[in-house]
Protein backbone atom coordinates (compact mmCIF):
# COMPACT_ATOMS: atom_id res chain seq x y z
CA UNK A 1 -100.66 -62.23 -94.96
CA UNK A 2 -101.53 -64.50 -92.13
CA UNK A 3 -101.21 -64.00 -88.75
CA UNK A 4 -99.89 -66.49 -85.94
CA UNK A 5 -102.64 -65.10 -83.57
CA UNK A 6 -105.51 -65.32 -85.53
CA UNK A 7 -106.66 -68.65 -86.98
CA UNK A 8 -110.03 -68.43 -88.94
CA UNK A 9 -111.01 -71.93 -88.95
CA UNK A 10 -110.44 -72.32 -85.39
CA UNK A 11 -112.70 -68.52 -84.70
CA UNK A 12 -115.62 -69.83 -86.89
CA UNK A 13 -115.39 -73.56 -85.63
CA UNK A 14 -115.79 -71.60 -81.65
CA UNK A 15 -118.36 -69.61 -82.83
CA UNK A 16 -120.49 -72.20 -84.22
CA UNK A 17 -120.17 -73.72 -80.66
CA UNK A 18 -120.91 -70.71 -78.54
CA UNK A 19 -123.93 -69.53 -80.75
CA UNK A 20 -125.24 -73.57 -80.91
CA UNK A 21 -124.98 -74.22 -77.48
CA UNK A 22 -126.44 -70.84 -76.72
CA UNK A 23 -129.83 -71.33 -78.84
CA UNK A 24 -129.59 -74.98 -78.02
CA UNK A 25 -130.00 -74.27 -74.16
CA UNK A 26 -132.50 -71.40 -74.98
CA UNK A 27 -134.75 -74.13 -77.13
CA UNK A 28 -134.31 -76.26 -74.70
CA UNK A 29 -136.14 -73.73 -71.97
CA UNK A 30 -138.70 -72.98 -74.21
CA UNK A 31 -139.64 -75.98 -75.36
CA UNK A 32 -139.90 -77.32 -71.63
CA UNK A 33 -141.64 -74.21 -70.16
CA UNK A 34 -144.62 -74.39 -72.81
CA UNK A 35 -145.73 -77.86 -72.58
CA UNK A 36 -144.86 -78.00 -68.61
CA UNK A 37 -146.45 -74.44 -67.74
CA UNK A 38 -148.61 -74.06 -70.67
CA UNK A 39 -147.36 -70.11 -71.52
CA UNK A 40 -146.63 -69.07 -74.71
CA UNK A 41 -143.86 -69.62 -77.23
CA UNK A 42 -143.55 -66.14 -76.74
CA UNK A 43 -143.81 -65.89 -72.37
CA UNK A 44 -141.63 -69.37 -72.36
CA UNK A 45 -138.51 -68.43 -74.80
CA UNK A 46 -138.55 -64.70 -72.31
CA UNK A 47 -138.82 -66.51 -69.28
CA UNK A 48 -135.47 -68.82 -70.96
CA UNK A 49 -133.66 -65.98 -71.53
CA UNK A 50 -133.68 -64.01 -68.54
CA UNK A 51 -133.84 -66.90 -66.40
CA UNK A 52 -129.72 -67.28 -68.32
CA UNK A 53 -128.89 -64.19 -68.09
CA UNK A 54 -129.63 -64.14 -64.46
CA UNK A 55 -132.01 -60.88 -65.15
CA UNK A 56 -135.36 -62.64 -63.57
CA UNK A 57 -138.01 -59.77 -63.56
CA UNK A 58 -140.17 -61.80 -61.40
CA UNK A 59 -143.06 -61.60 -63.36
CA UNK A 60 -142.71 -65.12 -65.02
CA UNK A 61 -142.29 -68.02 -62.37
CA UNK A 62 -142.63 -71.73 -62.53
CA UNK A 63 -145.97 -73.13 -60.53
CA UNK A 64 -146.31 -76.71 -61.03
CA UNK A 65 -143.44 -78.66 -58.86
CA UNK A 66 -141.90 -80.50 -62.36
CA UNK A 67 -140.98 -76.73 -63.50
CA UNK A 68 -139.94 -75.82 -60.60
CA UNK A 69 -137.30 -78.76 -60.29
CA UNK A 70 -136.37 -78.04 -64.57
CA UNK A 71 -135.78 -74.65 -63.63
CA UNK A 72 -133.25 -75.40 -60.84
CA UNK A 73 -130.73 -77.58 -62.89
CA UNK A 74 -131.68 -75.10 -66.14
CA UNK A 75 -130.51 -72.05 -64.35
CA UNK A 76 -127.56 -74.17 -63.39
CA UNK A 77 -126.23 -75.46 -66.51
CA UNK A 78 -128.04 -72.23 -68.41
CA UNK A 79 -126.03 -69.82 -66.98
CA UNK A 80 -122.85 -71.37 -67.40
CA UNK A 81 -123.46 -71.88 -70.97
CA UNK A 82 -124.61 -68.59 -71.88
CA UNK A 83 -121.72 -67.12 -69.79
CA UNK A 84 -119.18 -69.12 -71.48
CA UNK A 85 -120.72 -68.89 -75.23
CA UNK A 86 -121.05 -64.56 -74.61
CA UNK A 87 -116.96 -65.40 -73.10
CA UNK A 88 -116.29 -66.65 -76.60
CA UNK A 89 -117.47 -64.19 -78.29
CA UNK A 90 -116.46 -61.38 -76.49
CA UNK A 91 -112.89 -63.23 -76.47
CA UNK A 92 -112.75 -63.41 -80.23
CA UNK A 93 -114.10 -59.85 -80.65
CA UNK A 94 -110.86 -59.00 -78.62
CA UNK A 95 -109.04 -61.16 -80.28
CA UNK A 96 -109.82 -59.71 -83.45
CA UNK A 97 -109.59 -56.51 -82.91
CA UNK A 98 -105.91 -56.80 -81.72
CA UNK A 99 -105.41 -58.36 -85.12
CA UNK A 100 -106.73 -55.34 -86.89
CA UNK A 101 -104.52 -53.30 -84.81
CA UNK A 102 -101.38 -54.82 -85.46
CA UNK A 103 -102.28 -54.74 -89.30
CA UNK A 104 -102.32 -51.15 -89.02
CA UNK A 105 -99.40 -50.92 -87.14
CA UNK A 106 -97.49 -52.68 -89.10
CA UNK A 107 -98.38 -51.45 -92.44
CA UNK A 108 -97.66 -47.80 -90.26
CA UNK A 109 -93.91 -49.48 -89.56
CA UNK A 110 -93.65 -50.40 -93.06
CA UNK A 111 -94.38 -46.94 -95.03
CA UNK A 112 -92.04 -45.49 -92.57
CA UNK A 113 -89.76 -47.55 -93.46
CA UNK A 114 -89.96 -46.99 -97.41
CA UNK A 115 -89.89 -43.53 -97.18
């Protein structure tokens, strides 16, 4: 049975965009802080992802001015991204657990009414 508020095709086609965009933006980062900072794949791709997620221990920071100007439009654009792809997910999450719900209810409704 298919239901009017839940369309796969259109959940997996805005998942594939959240999650892309989300590593995209992250490789992106890390990528740009290793060769313009010299750290680590490791230091760079944690300095990415807390710089999006707006957690910034502190003990990472851009030095050379290049970096520092990258970081300022990364955080920018970053942020937004990885706000809006965890939105999407978090939206279809909802979104599909109100479908299970409404399965259940309804099958409910219908053994009531058979009995």
């Amino acid at each position: 049975m298919k239901s009017k508020l839940f369309n796969w095709s259109n959940l997996r086609v805005q998942l594939f965009v959240a999650l892309s965009a989300l590593v995209g933006i992250i490789t992106i980062g890390t990528v740009v802080y290793h060769n313009m900072e010299g750290w680590s794949w490791t230091d760079s791709f944690y300095f990415s992802v807390c710089s999006i997620t707006t957690v910034g221990y502190g003990d990472l920071a851009p030095t050379t001015e290049g970096a520092r100007l990258f970081t300022a439009f990364y955080v920018l654009v970053g942020v937004a991204v990885a706000f809006t792809a965890l939105g999407v997910l978090g939206a279809n999450y909802l979104r599909r657990s109100q479908e299970i719900l409404l399965g259940m209810r309804s099958a409910q409704e219908s053994e009531e009414t058979d009995v």
